[in-house]
Protein backbone atom coordinates (compact mmCIF):
# COMPACT_ATOMS: atom_id res chain seq x y z
CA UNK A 1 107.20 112.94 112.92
CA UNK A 2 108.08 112.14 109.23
CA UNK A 3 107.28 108.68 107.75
CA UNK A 4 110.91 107.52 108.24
CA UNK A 5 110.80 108.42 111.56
CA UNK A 6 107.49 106.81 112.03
CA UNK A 7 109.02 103.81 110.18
CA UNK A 8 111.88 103.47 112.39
CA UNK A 9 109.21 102.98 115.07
CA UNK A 10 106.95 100.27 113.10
CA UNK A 11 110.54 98.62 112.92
CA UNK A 12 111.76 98.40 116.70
CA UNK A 13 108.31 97.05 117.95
CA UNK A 14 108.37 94.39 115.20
CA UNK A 15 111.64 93.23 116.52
CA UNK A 16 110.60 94.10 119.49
CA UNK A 17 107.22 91.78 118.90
CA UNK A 18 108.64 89.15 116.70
CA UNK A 19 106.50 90.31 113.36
CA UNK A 20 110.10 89.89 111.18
CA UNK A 21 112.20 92.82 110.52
CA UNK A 22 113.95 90.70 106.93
CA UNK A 23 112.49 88.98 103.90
CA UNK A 24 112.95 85.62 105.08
CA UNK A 25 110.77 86.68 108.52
CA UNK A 26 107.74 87.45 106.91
CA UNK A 27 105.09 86.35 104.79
CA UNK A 28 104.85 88.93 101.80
CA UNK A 29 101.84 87.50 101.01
CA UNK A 30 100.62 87.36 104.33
CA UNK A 31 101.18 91.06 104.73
CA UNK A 32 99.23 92.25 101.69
CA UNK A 33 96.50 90.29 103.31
CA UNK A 34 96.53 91.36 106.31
CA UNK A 35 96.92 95.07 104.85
CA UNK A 36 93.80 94.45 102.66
CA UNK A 37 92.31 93.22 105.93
CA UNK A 38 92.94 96.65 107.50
CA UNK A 39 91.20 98.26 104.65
CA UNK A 40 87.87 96.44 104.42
CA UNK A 41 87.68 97.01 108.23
CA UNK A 42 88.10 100.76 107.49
CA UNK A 43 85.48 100.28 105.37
CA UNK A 44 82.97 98.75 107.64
CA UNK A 45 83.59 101.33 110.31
CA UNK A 46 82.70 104.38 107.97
CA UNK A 47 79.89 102.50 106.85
CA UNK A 48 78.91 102.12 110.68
CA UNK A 49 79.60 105.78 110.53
CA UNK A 50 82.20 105.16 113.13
CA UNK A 51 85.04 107.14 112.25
CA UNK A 52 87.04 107.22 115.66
CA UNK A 53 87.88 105.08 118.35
CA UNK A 54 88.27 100.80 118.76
CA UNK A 55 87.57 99.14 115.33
CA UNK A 56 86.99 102.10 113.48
CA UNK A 57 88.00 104.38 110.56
CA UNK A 58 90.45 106.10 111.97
CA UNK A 59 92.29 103.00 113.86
CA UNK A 60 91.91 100.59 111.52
CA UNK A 61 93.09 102.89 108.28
CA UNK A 62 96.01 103.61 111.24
CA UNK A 63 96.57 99.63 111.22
CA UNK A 64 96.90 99.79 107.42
CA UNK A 65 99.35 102.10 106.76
CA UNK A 66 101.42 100.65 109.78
CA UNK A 67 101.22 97.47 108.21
CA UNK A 68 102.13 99.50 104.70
CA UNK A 69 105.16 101.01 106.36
CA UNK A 70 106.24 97.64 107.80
CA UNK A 71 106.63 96.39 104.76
CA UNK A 72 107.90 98.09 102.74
CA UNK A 73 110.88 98.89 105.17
CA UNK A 74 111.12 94.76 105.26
CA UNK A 75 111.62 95.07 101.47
CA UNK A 76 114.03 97.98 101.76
CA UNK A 77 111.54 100.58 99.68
CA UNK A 78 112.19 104.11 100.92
CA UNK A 79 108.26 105.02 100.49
CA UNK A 80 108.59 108.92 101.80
CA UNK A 81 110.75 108.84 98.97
CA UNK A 82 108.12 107.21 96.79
CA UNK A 83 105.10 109.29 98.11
CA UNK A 84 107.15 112.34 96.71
CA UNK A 85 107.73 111.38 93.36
CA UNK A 86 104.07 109.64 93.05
CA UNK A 87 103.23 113.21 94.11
CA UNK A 88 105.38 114.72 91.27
CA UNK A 89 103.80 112.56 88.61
CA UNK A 90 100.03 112.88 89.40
CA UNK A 91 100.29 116.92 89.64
CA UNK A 92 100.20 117.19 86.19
CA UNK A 93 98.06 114.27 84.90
CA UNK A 94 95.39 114.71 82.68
CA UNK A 95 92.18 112.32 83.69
CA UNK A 96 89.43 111.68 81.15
CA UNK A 97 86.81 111.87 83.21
CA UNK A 98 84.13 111.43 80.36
CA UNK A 99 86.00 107.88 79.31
CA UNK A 100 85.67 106.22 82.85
CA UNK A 101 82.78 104.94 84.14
CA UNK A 102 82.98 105.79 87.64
CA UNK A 103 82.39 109.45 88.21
CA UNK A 104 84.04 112.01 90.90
CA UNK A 105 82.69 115.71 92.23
């Protein structure tokens, strides 16, 4: 399934479930909360080294990027589209590894 298809999906059960499927049905700001929500409870489930199953890694990083896809198809942003050419512009970036402080292996 590709992302718009998976999209398309997020999009009928919203209507479906009354979670707005237009700007003026949502919250934007609610959404990025709830979003950031789904990450820090990703978080605590790796942490609890629980990476599958009810309230863990796996479902709740799930939750996020549904919530992701959600709305950006409320704000009309083709994100496949913008995964691609994020893709495009990262392949060939330089990072300064020795200027940052956080490090990576």
């Amino acid at each position: 399934m590709t992302i718009k298809e998976l999209t398309k999906e997020i999009m009928k059960i919203a209507k479906k479930k009354g979670f707005g499927v237009s700007k003026s049905e949502i919250n934007v700001g609610e959404k990025f909360a709830l979003i950031h929500s789904q990450i820090s409870s990703a978080y605590e489930g790796y942490r609890n080294k629980k990476i599958k199953g009810e309230w863990s890694f796996e479902n709740e990083m799930a939750g996020a990027i549904q919530r992701i896809l959600h709305l950006c198809a409320v704000l009309e942003v083709d994100i496949e589209k913008g995964l691609i050419k994020k893709l495009k512009e990262i392949e060939h970036r330089e990072w300064k590894w020795d200027e940052l402080n956080e490090k990576h292996s």
